[in-house]
Protein backbone atom coordinates (compact mmCIF):
# COMPACT_ATOMS: atom_id res chain seq x y z
CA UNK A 1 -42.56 27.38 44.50
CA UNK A 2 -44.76 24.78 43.31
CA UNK A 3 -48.13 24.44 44.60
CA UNK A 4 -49.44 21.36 46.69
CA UNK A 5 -50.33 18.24 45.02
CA UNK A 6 -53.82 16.76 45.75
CA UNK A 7 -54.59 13.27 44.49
CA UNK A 8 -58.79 13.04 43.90
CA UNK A 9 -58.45 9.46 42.76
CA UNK A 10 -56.61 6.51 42.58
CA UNK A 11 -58.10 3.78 40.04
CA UNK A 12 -56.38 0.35 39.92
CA UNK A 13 -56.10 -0.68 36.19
CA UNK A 14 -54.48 -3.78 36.33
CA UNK A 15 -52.70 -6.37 39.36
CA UNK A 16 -49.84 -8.39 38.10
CA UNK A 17 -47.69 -10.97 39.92
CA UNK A 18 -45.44 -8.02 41.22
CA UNK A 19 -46.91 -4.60 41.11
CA UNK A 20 -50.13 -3.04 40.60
CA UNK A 21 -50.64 0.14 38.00
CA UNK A 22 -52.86 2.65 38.75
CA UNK A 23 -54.39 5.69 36.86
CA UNK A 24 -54.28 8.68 39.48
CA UNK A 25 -56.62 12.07 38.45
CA UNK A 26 -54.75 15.10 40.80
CA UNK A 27 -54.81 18.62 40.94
CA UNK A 28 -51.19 19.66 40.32
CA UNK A 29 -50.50 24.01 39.96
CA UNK A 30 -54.44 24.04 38.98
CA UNK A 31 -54.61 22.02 36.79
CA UNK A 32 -56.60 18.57 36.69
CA UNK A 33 -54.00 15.66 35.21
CA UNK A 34 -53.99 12.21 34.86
CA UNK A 35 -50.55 10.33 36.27
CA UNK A 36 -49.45 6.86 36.28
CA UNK A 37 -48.49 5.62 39.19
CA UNK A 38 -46.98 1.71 39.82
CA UNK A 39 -47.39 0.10 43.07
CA UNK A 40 -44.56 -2.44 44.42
CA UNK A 41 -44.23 -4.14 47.71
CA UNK A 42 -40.47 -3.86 47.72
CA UNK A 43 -37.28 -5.96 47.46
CA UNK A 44 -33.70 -6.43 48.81
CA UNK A 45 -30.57 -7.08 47.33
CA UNK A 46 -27.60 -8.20 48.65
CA UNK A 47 -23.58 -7.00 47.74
CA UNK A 48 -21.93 -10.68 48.19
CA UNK A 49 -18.14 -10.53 49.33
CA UNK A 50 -15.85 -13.34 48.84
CA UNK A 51 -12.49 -13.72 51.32
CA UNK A 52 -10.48 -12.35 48.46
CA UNK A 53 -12.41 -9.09 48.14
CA UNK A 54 -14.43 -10.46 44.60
CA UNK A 55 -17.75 -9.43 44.68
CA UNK A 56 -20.42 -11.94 43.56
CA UNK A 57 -22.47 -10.79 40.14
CA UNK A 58 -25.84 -12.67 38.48
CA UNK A 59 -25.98 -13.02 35.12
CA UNK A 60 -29.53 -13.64 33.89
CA UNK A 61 -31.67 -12.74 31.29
CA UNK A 62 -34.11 -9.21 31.81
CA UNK A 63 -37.43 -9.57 29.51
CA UNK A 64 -38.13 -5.87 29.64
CA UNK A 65 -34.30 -4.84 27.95
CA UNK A 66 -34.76 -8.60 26.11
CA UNK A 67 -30.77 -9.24 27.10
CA UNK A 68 -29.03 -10.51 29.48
CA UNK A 69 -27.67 -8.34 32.67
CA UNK A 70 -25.18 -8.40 35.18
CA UNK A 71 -26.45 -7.42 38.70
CA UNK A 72 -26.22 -8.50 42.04
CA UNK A 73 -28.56 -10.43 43.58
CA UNK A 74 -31.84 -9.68 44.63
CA UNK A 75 -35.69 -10.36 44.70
CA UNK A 76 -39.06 -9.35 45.52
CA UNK A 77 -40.41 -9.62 49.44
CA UNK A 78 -42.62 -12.89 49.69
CA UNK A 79 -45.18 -10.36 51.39
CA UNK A 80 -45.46 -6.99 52.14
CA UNK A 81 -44.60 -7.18 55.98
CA UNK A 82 -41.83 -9.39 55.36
CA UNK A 83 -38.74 -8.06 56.93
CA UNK A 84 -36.33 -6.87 53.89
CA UNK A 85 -32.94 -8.18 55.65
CA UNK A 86 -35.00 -11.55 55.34
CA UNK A 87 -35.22 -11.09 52.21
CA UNK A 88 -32.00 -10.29 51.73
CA UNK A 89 -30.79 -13.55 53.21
CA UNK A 90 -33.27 -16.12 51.21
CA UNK A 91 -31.73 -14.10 47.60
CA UNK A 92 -28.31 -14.28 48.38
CA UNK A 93 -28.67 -18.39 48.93
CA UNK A 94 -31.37 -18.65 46.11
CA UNK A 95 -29.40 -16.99 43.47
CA UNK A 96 -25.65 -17.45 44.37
CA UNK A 97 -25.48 -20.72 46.38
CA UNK A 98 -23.80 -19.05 48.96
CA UNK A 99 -24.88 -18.12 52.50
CA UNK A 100 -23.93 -15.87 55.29
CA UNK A 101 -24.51 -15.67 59.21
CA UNK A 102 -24.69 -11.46 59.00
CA UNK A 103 -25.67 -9.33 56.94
CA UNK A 104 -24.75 -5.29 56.97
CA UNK A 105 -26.99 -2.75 55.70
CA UNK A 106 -25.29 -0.99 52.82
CA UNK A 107 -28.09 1.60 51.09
CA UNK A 108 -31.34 1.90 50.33
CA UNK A 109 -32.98 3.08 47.11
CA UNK A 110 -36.54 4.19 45.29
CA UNK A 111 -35.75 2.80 41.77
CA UNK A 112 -38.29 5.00 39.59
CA UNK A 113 -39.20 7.86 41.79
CA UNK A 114 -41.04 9.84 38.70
CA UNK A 115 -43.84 6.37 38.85
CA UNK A 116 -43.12 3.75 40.93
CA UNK A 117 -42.60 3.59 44.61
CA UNK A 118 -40.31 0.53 44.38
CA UNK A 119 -38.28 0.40 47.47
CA UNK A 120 -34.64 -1.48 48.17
CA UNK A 121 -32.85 -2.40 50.89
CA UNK A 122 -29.50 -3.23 50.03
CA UNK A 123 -26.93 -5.01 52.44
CA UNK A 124 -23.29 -6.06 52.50
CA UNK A 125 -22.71 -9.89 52.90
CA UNK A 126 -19.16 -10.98 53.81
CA UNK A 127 -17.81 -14.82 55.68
CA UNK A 128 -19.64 -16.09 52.74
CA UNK A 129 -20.66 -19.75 53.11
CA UNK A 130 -20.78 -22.34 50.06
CA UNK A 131 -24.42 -23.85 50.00
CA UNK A 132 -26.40 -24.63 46.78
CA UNK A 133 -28.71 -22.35 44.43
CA UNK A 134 -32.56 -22.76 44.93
CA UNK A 135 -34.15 -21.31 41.62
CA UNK A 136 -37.43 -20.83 40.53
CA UNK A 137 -38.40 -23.14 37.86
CA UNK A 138 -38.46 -20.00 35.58
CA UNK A 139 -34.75 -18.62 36.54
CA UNK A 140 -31.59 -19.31 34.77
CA UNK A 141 -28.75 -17.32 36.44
CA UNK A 142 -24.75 -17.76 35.95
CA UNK A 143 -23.21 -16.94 39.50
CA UNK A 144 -19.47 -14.73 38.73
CA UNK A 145 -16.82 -13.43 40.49
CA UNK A 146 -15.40 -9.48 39.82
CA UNK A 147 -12.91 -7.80 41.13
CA UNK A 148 -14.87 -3.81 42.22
CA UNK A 149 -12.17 -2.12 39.67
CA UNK A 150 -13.57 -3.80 36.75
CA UNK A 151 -16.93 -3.68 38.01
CA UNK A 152 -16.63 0.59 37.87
CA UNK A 153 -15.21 0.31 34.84
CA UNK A 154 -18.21 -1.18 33.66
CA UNK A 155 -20.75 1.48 35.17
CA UNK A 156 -18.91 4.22 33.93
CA UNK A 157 -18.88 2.11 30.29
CA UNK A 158 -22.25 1.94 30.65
CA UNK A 159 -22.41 -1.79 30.71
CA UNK A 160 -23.77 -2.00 33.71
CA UNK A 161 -27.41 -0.09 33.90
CA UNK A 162 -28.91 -1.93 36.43
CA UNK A 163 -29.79 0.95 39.50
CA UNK A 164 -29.91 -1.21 42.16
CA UNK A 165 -26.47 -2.83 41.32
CA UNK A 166 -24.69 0.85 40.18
CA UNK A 167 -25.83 2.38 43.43
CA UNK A 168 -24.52 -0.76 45.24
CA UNK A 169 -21.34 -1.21 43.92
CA UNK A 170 -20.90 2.62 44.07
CA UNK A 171 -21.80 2.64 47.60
CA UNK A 172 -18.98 0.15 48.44
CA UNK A 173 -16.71 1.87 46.97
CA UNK A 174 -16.61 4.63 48.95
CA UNK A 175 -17.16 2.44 52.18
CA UNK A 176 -14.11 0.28 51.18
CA UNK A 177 -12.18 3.77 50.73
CA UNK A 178 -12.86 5.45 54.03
């Protein structure tokens, strides 16, 4: 069994436009350490169905893995209190050009548990609605259409890495076959 944790202190070390990293001093089986911890306010993503069962996929570029990815869509809350099914709703139209009058809650997720407490709610949007994208001047995304086969075949290619979009399309998948 391992003994309590006990966090002394909690310095921030630097505040971005999306998370804040500390440096965290705690007492862990003794022993004084020094972890990293990174502070997020949370997102939502959405799992966009068309009529003929294709599931909507962004295509966009990731700086961190410097390629491009293919994930569904979702974004960072506008503020911490702002309802994640909200969320939900402004990504789907932002980044697809589609809309929806319900969303379902599908899953949520922690994305990094060992040092980031990144939070997802992911939902299920279906009756989709043709609108228009609304990108940030910054954002290039290519909107496509998969069938859910091809999309496993991917994860289990390891094509797709994304967390939020395996645990998504995984979670489907087993909804769709109940």
């Amino acid at each position: 069994m391992v003994d309590k944790v006990i966090r002394l202190d909690r310095q921030l070390r630097y505040e971005g436009t999306i998370l804040k990293m500390y440096e965290d001093t705690v007492v862990a089986n003794g022993h004084e350490a020094r972890w990293d911890f990174i502070h997020h306010d949370g997102a939502a993503a959405v799992l966009p169905v068309l009529e003929d069962g294709r599931i909507l996929m962004v295509r966009q570029y990731r700086n961190a893995l410097d390629r491009e990815t293919l994930e569904i869509p979702a974004g960072k809350l506008d503020a911490p209190d702002e309802p994640k099914i909200n969320c939900a709703y402004r990504e789907l139209e932002e980044e697809t050009g589609y809309r929806t009058e319900k969303l379902e809650y599908l899953i949520s997720i922690n994305t990094t548990v060992a040092f980031c407490d990144e939070y997802i709610d992911i939902f299920l949007a279906r009756n989709l609605i043709p609108s228009r994208q609304h990108l940030d001047e910054d954002e290039m995304i290519d909107v496509e259409a998969w069938k859910l086969e091809d999309l496993l075949d991917m994860i289990y290619q390891g094509r797709i890495t994304d967390g939020k979009t395996v645990a998504a399309i995984c979670a489907y998948a087993v909804r769709c076959r109940r």
